[in-house]
Protein backbone atom coordinates (compact mmCIF):
# COMPACT_ATOMS: atom_id res chain seq x y z
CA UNK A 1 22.43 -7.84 17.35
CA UNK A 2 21.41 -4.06 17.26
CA UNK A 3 17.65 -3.45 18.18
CA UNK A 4 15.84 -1.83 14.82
CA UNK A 5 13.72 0.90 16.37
CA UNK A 6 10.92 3.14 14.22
CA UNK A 7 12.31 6.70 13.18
CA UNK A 8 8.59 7.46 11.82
CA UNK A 9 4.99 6.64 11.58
CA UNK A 10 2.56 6.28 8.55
CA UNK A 11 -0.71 7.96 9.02
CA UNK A 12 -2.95 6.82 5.82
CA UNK A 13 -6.50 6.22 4.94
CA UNK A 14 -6.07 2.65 5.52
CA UNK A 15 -7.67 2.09 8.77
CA UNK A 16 -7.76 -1.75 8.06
CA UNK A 17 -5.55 -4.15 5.84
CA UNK A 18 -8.43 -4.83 3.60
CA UNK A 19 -8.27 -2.96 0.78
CA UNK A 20 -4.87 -1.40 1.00
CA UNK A 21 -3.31 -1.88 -2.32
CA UNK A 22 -1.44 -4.96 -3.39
CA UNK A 23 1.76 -2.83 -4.60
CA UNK A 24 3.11 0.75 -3.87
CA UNK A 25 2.09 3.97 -6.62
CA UNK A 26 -1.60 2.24 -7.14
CA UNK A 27 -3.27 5.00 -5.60
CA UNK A 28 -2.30 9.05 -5.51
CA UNK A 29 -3.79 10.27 -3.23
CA UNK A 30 -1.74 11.94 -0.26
CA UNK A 31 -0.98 10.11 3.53
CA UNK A 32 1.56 11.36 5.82
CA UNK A 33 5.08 10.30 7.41
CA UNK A 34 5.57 11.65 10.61
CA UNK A 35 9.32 11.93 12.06
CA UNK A 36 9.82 10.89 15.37
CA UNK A 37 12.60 12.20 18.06
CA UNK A 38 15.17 12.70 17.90
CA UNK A 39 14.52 12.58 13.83
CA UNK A 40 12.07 15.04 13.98
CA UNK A 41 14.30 18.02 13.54
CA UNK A 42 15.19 19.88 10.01
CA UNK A 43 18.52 18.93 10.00
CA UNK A 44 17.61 15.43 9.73
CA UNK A 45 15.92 15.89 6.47
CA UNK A 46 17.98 18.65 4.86
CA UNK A 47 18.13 17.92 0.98
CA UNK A 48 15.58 15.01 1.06
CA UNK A 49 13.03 17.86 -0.64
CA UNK A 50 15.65 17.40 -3.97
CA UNK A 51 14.54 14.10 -4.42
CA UNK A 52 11.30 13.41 -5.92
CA UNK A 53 10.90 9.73 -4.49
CA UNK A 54 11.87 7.69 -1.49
CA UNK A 55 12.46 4.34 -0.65
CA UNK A 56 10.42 3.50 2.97
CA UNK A 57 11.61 0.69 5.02
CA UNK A 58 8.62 -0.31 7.51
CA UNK A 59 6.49 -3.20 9.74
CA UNK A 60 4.21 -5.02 8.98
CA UNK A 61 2.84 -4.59 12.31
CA UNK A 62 -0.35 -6.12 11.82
CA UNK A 63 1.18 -9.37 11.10
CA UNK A 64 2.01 -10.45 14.08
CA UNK A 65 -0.37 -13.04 14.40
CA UNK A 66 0.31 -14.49 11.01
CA UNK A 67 2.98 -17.19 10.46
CA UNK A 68 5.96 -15.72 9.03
CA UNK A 69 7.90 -18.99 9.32
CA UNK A 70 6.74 -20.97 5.41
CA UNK A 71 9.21 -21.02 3.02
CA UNK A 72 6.05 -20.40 0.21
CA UNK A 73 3.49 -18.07 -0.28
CA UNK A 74 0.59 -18.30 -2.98
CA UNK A 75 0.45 -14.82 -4.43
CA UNK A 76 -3.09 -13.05 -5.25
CA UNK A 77 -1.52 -11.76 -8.95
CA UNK A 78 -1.64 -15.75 -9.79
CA UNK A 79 -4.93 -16.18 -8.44
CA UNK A 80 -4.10 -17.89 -4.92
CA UNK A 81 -3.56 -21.40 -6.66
CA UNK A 82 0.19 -21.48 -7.25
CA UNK A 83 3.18 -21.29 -4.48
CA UNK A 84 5.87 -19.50 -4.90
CA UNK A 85 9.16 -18.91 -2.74
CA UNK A 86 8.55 -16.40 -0.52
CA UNK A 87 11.36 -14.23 -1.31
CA UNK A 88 10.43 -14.64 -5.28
CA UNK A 89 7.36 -12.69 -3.97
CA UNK A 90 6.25 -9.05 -2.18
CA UNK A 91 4.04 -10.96 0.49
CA UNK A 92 3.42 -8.92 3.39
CA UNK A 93 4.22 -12.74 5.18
CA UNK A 94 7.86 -12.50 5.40
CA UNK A 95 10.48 -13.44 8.42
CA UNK A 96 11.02 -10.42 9.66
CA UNK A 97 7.97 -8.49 8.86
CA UNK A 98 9.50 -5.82 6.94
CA UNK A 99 8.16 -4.30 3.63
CA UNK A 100 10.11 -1.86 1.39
CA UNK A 101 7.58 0.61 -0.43
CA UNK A 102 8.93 3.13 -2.96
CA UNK A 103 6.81 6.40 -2.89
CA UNK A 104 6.74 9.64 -4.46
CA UNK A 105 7.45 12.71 -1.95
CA UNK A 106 4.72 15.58 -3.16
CA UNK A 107 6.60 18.16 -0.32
CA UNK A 108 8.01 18.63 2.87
CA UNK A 109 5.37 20.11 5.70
CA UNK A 110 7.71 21.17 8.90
CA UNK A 111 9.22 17.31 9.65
CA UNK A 112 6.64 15.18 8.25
CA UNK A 113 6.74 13.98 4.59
CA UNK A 114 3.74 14.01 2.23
CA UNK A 115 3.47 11.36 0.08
CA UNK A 116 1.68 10.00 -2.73
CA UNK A 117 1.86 6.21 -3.72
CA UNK A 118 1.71 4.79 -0.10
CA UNK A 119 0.44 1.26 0.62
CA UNK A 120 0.18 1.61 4.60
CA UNK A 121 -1.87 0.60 6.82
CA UNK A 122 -2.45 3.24 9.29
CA UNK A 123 -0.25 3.89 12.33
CA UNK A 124 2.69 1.86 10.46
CA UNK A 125 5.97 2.01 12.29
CA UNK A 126 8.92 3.39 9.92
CA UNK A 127 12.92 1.82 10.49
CA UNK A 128 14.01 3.71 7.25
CA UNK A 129 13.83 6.70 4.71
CA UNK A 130 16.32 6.81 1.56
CA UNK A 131 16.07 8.93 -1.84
CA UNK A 132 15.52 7.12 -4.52
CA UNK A 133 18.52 7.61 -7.16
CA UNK A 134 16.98 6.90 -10.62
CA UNK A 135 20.84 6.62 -12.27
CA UNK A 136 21.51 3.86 -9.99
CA UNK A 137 18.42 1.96 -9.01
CA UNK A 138 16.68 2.13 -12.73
CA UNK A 139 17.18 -0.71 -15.04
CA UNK A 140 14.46 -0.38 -17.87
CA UNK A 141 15.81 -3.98 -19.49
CA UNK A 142 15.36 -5.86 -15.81
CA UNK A 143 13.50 -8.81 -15.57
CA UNK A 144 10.52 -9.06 -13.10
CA UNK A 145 10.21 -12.76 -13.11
CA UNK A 146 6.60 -14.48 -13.11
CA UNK A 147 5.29 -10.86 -12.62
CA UNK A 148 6.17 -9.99 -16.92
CA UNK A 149 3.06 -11.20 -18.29
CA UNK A 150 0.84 -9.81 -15.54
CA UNK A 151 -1.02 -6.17 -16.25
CA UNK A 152 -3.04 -4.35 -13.34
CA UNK A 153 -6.95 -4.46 -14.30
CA UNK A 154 -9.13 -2.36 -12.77
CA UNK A 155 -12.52 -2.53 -13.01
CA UNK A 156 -15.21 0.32 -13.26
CA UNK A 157 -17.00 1.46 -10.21
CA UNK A 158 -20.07 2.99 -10.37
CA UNK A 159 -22.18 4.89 -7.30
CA UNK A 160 -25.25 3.84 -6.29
CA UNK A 161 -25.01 7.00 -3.00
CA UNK A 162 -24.48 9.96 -2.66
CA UNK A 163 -20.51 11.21 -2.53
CA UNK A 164 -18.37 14.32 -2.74
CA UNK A 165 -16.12 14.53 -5.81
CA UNK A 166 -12.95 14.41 -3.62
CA UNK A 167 -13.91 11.29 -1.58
CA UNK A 168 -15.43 9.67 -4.83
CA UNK A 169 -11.99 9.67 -6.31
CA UNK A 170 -10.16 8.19 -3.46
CA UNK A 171 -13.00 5.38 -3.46
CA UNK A 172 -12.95 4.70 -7.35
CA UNK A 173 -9.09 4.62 -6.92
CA UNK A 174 -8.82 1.95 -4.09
CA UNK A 175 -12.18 -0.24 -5.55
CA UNK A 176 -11.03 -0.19 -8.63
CA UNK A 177 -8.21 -2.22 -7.58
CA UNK A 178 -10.35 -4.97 -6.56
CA UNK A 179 -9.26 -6.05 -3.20
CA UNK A 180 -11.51 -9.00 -2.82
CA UNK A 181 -9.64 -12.20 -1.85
CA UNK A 182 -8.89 -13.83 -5.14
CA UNK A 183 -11.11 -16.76 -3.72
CA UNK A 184 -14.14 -14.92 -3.71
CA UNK A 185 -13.69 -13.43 -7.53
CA UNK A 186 -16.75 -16.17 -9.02
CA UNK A 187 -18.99 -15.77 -5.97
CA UNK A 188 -21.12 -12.84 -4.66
CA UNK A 189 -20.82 -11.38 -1.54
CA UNK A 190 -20.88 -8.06 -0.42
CA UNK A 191 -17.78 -6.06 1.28
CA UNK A 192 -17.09 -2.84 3.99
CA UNK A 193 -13.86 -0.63 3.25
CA UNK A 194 -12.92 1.34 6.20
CA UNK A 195 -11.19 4.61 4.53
CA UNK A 196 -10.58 7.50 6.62
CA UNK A 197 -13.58 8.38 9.00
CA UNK A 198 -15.81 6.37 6.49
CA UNK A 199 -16.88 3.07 5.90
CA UNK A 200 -17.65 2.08 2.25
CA UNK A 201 -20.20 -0.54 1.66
CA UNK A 202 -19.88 -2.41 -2.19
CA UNK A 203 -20.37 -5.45 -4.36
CA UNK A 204 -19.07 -6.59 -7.80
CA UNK A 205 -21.75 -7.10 -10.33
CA UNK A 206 -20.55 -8.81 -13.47
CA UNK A 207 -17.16 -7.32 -13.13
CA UNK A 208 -18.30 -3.89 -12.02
CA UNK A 209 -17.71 -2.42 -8.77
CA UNK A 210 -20.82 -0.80 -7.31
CA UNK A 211 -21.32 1.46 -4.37
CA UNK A 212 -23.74 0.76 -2.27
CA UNK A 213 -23.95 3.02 0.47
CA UNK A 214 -21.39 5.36 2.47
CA UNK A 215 -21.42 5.69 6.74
């Protein structure tokens, strides 16, 4: 069997897997896919700046230590307390550790894509790019399963520190998103994001996301 090697890395905001978001296109601001060699050349991405999204293949590399042989996973969207098939689901537990993201492609800087949309972790290893054809791969009557009746909250986040505009939206974009551990939603506790060179200290008060303090 042929060796899959990495053609790219992701370079993101997400220094840490907590609070990366739970699905691709949650969050707009810009990360970065560098090209490797012998990809890293022009030629290799020639017409790719037509396309307005992609389709990235990738590791979850920071799964190693988790088991990735059960046949179930219990998935946060249904609070933790149901199982589901694993391959009914987008759980980053899978058997071969890969994840398929779909992300929008804002331009093309030398060889490295910039992206909007992207849900990795920081340093991921890339197997694949493809173009995302909308007249094939768009099917507004499909059926998404146990995911129909679900809609995205988001709750408010409020600052409680002082923050620049730009970082503030990144922050309000990734909090609001709740990444707490579905487990922890009735109790209080309070939480450290590492995003970027920062580390963002918050709690949930009565379903609002306050920011405590920012190092």
């Amino acid at each position: 069997m042929k060796t899959i090697s990495k053609i790219a890395i992701a370079h993101s905001l997400f220094k840490e897997k907590f609070s990366i978001p739970r699905q691709p296109g949650l969050v707009s601001f810009e990360s970065k896919i560098e090209m490797l060699p012998p990809y890293n050349r022009p030629e290799a991405l020639n017409g790719l700046e037509e396309f307005s999204h992609l389709w990235v293949l990738f590791d979850f590399h920071a799964n190693d230590k988790a088991d990735n042989s059960s046949l179930t996973v219990r998935p946060p969207r249904l609070g933790g307390n149901k199982k589901l098939g694993v391959f009914a689901t987008r759980s980053p537990n899978r058997p071969n550790n890969i994840g398929l993201s779909l992300v929008k492609l804002l331009r093309i800087e030398g060889t490295d894509l910039i992206i909007s949309g992207g849900d990795f972790l920081d340093q991921t290893p890339v197997f694949d790019i493809k173009p995302y054809l909308k007249e094939i791969e768009s099917y507004p009557d499909a059926r998404s399963g146990w995911t129909d009746d679900l809609v995205i909250k988001k709750l408010k986040v409020v600052f409680h520190c002082e923050c620049v505009l730009e970082l503030k939206v990144k922050i309000t974009e990734v909090l609001s998103l709740d990444p707490r551990p579905r487990y922890h939603e009735d109790g209080y506790k309070q939480y450290g994001s590492r995003l970027g060179e920062v580390d963002v200290h918050w709690e949930v008060i009565e379903g609002v996301v306050r920011v405590l303090e920012i190092t």
